[in-house]
PDB file of N, CA and C in Angstrom:
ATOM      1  N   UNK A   1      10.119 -28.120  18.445  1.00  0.00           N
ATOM      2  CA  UNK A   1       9.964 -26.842  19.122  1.00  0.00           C
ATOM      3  C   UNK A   1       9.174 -27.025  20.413  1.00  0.00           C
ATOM      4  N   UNK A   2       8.105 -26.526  20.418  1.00  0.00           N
ATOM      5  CA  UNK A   2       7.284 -26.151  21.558  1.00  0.00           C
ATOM      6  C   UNK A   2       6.023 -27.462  21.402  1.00  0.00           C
ATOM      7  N   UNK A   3       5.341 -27.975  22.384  1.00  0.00           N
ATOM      8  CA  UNK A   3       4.334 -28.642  22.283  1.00  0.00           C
ATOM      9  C   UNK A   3       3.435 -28.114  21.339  1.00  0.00           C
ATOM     10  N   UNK A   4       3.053 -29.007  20.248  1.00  0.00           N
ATOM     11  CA  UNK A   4       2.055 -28.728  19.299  1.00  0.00           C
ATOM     12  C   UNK A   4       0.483 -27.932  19.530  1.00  0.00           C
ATOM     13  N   UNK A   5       0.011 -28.470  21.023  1.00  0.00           N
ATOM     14  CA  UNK A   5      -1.455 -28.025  21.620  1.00  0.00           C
ATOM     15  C   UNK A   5      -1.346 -26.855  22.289  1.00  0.00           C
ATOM     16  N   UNK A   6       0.062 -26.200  22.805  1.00  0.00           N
ATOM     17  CA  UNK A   6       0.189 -25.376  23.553  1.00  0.00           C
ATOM     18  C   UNK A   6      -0.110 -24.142  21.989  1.00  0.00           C
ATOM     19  N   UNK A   7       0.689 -24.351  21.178  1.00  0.00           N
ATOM     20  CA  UNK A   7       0.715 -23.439  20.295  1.00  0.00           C
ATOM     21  C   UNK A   7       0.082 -23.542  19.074  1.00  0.00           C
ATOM     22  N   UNK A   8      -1.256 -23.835  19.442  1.00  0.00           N
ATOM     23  CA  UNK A   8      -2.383 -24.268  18.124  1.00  0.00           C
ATOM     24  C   UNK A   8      -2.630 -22.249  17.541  1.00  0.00           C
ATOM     25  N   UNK A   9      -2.371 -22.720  16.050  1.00  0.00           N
ATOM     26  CA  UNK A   9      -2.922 -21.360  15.374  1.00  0.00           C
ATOM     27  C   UNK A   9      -1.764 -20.794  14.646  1.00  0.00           C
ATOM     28  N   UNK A  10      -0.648 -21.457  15.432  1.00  0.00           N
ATOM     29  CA  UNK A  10       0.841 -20.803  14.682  1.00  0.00           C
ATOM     30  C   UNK A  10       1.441 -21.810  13.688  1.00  0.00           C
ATOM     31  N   UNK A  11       2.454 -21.280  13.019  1.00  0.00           N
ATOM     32  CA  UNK A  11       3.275 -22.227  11.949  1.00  0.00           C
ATOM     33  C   UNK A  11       3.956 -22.635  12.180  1.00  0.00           C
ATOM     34  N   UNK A  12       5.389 -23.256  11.416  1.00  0.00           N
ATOM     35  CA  UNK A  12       6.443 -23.725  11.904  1.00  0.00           C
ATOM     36  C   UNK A  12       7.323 -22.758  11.987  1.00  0.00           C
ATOM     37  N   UNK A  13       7.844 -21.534  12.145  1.00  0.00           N
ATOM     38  CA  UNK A  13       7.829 -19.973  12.214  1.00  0.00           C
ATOM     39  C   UNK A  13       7.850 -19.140  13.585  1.00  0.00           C
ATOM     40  N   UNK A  14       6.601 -19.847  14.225  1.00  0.00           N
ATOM     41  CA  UNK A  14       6.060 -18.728  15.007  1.00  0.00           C
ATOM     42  C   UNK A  14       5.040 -17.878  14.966  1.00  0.00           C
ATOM     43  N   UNK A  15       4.770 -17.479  12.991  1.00  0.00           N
ATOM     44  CA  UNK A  15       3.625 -16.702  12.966  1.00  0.00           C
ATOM     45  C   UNK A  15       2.193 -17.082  12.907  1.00  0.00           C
ATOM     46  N   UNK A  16       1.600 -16.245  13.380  1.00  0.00           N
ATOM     47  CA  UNK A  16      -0.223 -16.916  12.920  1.00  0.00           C
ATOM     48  C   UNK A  16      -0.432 -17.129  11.433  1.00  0.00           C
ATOM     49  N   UNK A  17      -1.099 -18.172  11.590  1.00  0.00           N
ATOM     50  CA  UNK A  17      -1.810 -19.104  10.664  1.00  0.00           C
ATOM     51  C   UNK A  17      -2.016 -18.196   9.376  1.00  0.00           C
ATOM     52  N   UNK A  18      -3.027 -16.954  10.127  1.00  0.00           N
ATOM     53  CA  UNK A  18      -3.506 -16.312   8.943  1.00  0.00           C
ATOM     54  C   UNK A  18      -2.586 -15.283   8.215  1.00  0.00           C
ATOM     55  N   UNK A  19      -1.599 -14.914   9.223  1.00  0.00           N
ATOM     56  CA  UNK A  19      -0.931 -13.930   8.426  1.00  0.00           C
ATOM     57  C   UNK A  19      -0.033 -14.075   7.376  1.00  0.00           C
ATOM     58  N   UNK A  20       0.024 -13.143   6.347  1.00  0.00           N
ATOM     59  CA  UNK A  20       0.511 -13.039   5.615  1.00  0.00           C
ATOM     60  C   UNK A  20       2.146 -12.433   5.743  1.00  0.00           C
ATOM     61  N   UNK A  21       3.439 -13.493   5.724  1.00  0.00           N
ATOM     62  CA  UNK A  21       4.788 -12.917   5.901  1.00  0.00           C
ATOM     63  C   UNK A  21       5.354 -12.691   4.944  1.00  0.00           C
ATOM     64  N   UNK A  22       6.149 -12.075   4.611  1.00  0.00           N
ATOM     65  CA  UNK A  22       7.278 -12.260   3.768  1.00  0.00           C
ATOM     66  C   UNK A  22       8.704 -12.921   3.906  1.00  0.00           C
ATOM     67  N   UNK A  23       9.137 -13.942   2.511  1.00  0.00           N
ATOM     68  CA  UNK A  23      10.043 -14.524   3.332  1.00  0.00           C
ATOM     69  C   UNK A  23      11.365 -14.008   3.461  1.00  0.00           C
ATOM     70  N   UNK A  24      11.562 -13.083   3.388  1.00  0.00           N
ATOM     71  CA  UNK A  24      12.870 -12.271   3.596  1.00  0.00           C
ATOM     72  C   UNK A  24      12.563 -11.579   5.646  1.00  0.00           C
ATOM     73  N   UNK A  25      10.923 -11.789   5.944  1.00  0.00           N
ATOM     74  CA  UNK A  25      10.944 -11.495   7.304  1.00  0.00           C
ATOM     75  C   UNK A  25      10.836 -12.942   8.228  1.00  0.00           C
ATOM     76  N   UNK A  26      10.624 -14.038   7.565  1.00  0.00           N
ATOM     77  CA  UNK A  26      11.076 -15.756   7.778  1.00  0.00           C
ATOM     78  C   UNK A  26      12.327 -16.028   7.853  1.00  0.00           C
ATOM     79  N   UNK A  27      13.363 -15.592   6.620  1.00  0.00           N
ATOM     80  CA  UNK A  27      14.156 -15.686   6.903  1.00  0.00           C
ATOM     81  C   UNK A  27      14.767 -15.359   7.808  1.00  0.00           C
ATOM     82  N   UNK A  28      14.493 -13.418   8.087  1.00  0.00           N
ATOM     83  CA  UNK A  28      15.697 -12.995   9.594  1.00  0.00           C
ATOM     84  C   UNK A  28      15.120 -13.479  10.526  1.00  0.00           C
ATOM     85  N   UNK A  29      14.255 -14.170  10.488  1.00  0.00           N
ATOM     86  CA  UNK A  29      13.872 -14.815  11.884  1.00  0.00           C
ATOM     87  C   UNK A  29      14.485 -15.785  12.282  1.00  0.00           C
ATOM     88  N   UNK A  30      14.821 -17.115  11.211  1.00  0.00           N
ATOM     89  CA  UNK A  30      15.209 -18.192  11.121  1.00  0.00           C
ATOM     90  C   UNK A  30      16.833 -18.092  11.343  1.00  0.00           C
ATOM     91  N   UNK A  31      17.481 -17.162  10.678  1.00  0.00           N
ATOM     92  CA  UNK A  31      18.974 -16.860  11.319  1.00  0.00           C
ATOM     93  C   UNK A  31      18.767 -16.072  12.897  1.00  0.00           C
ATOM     94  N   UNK A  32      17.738 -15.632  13.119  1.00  0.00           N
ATOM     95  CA  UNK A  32      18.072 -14.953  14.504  1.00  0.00           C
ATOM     96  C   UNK A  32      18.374 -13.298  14.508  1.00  0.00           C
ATOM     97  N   UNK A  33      17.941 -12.733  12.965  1.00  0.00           N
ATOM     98  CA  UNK A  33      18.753 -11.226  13.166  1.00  0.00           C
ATOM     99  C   UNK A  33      16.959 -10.568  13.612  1.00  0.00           C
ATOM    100  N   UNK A  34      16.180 -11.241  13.658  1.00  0.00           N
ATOM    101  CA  UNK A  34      15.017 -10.280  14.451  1.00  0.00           C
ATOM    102  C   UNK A  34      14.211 -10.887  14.943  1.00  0.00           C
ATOM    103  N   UNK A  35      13.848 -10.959  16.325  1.00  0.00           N
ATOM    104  CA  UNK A  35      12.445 -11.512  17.044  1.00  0.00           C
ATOM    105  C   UNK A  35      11.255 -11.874  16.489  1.00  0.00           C
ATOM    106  N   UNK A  36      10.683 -12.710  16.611  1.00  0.00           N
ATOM    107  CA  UNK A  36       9.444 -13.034  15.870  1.00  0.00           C
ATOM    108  C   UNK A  36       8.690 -11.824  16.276  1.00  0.00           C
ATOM    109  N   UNK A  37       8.612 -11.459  17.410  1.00  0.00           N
ATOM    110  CA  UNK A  37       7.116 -10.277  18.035  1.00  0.00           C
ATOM    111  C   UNK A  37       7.744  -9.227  17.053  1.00  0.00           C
ATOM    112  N   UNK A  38       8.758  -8.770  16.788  1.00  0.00           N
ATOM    113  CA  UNK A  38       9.191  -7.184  16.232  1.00  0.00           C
ATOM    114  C   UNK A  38       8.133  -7.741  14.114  1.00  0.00           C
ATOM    115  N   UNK A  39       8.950  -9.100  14.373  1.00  0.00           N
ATOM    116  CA  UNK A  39       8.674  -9.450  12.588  1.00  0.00           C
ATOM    117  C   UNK A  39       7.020  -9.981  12.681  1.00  0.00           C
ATOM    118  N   UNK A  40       6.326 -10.001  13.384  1.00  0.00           N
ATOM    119  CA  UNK A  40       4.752 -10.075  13.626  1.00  0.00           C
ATOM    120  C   UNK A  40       4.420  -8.811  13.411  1.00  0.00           C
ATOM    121  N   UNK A  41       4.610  -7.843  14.165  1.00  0.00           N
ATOM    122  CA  UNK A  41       4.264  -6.574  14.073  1.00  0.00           C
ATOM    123  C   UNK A  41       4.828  -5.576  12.885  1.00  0.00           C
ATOM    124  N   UNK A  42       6.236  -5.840  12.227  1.00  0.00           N
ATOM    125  CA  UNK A  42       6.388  -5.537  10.835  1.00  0.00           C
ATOM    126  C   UNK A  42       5.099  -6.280   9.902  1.00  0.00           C
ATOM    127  N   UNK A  43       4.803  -7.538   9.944  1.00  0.00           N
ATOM    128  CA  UNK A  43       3.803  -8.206   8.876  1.00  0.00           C
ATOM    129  C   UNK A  43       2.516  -7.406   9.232  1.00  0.00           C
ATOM    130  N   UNK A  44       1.763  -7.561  10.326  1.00  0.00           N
ATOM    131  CA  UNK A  44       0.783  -6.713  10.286  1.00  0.00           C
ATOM    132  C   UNK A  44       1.006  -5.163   9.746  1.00  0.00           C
ATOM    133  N   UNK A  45       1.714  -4.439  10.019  1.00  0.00           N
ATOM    134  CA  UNK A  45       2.176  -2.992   9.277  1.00  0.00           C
ATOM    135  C   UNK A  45       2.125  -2.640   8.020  1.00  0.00           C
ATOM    136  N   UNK A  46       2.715  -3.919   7.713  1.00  0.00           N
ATOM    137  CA  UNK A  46       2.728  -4.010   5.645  1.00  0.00           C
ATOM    138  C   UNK A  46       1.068  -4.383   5.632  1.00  0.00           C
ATOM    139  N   UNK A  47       0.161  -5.563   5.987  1.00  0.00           N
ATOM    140  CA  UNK A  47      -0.664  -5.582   5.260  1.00  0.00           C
ATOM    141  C   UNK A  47      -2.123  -4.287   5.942  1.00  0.00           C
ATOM    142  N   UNK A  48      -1.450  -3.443   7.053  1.00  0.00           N
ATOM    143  CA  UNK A  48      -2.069  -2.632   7.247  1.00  0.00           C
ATOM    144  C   UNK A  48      -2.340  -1.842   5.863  1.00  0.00           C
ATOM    145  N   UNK A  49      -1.088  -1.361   5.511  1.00  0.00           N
ATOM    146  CA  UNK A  49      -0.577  -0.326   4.627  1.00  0.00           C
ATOM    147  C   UNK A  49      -1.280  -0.890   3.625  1.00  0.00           C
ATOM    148  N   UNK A  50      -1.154  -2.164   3.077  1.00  0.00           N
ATOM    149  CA  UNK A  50      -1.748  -2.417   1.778  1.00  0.00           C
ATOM    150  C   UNK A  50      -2.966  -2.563   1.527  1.00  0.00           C
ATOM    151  N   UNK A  51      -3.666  -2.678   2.905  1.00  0.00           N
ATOM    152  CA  UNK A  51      -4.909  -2.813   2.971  1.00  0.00           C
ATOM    153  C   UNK A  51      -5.276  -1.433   2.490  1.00  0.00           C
ATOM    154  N   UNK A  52      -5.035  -0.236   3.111  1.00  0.00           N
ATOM    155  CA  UNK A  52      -5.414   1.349   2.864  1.00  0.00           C
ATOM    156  C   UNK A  52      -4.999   1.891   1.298  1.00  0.00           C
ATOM    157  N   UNK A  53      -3.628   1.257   0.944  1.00  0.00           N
ATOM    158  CA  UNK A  53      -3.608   1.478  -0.274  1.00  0.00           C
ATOM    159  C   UNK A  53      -4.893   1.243  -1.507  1.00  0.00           C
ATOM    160  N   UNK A  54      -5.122  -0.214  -1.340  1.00  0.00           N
ATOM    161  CA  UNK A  54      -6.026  -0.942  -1.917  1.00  0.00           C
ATOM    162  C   UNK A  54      -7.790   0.083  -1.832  1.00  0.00           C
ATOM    163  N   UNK A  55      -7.786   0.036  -0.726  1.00  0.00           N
ATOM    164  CA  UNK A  55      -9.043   1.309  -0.743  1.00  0.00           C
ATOM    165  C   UNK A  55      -8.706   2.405  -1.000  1.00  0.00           C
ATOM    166  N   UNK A  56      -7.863   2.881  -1.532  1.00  0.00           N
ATOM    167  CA  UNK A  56      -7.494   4.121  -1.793  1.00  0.00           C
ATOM    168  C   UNK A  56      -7.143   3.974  -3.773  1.00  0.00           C
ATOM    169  N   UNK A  57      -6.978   2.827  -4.116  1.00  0.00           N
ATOM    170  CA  UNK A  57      -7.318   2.879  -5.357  1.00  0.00           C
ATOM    171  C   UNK A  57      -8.320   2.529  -6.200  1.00  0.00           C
ATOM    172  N   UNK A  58      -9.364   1.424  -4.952  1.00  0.00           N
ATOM    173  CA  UNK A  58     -10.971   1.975  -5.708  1.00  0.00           C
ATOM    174  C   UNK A  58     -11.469   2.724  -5.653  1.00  0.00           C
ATOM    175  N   UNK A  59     -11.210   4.089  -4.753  1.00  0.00           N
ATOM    176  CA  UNK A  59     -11.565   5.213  -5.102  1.00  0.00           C
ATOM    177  C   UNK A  59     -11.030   5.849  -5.995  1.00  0.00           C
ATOM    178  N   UNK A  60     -10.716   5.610  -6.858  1.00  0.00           N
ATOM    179  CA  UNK A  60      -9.910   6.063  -8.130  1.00  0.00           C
ATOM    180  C   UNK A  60      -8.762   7.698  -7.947  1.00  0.00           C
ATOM    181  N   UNK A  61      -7.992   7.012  -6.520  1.00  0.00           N
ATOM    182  CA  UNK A  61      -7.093   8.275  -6.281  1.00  0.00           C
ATOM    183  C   UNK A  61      -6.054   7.392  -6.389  1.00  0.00           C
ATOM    184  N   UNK A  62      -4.864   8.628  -6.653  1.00  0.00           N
ATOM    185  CA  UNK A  62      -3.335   7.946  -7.250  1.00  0.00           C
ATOM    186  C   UNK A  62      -2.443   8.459  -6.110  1.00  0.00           C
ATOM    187  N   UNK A  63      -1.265   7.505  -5.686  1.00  0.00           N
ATOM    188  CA  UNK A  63      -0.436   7.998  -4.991  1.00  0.00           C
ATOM    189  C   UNK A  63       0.618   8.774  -5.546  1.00  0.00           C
ATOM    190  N   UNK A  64       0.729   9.944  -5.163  1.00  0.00           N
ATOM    191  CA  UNK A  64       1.803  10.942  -5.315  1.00  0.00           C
ATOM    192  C   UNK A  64       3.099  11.462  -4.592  1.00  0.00           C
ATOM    193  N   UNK A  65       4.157  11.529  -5.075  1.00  0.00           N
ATOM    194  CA  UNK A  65       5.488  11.669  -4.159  1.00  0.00           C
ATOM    195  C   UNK A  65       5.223  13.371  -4.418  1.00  0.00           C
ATOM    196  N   UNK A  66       5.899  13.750  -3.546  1.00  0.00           N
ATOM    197  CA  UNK A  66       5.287  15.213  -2.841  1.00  0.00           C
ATOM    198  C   UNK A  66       7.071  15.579  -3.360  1.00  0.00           C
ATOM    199  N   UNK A  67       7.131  17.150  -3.380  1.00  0.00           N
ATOM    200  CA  UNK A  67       8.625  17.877  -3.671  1.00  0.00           C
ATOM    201  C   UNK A  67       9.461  17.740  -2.291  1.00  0.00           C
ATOM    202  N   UNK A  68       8.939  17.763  -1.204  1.00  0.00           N
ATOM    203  CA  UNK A  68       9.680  17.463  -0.203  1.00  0.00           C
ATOM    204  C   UNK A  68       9.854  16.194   0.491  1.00  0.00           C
ATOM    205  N   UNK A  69       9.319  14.672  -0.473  1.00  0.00           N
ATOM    206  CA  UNK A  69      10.058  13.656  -0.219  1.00  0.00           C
ATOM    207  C   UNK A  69       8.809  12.592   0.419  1.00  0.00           C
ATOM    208  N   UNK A  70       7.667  13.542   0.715  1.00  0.00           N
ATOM    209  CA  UNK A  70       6.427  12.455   1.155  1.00  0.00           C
ATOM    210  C   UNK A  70       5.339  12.393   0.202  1.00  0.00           C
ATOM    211  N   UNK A  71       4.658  11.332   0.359  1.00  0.00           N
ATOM    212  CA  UNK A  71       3.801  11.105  -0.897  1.00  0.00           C
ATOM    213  C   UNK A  71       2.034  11.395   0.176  1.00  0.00           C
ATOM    214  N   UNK A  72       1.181  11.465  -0.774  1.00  0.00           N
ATOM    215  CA  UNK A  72       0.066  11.630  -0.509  1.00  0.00           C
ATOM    216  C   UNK A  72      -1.333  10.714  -1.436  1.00  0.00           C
ATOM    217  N   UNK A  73      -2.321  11.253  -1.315  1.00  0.00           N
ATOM    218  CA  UNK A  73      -3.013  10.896  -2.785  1.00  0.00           C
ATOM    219  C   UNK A  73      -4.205  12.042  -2.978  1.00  0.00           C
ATOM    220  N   UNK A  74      -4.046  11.604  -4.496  1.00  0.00           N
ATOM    221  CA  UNK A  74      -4.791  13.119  -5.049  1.00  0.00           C
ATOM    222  C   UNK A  74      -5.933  12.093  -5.790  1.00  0.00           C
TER     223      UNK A  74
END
């Protein structure tokens, strides 16, 4: 790929070191059906989300799907 020193911190991928991907978002990368920057910014999104989830269940609140299709927590 790219010079090894130019791109210290990344994988063999593209993504940073630290992040956490999924490989179904490795994969569309690796065929080409999505940009690494769009599938960087999907990975941060998810572990945004899971991060808030996660504090949201040591506060001992539950997520709820709402009658009109969105969820909340109670």
């Amino acid at each position: 790929m790219v010079n090894d020193a130019v791109r210290q911190g990344v994988d063999e991928d593209g993504f940073p070191v630290g992040l956490k991907v999924s490989s179904r978002l490795r994969w569309q990368v690796r065929e080409g059906r999505l940009p690494v920057v769009e599938a960087i910014r999907r990975a941060k999104r998810i572990a945004a989300r899971r991060a808030k989830d996660d504090v949201m269940r040591s506060l001992g609140l539950v997520r709820v799907r709402g009658a009109l299709g969105g969820s909340y927590w109670e």
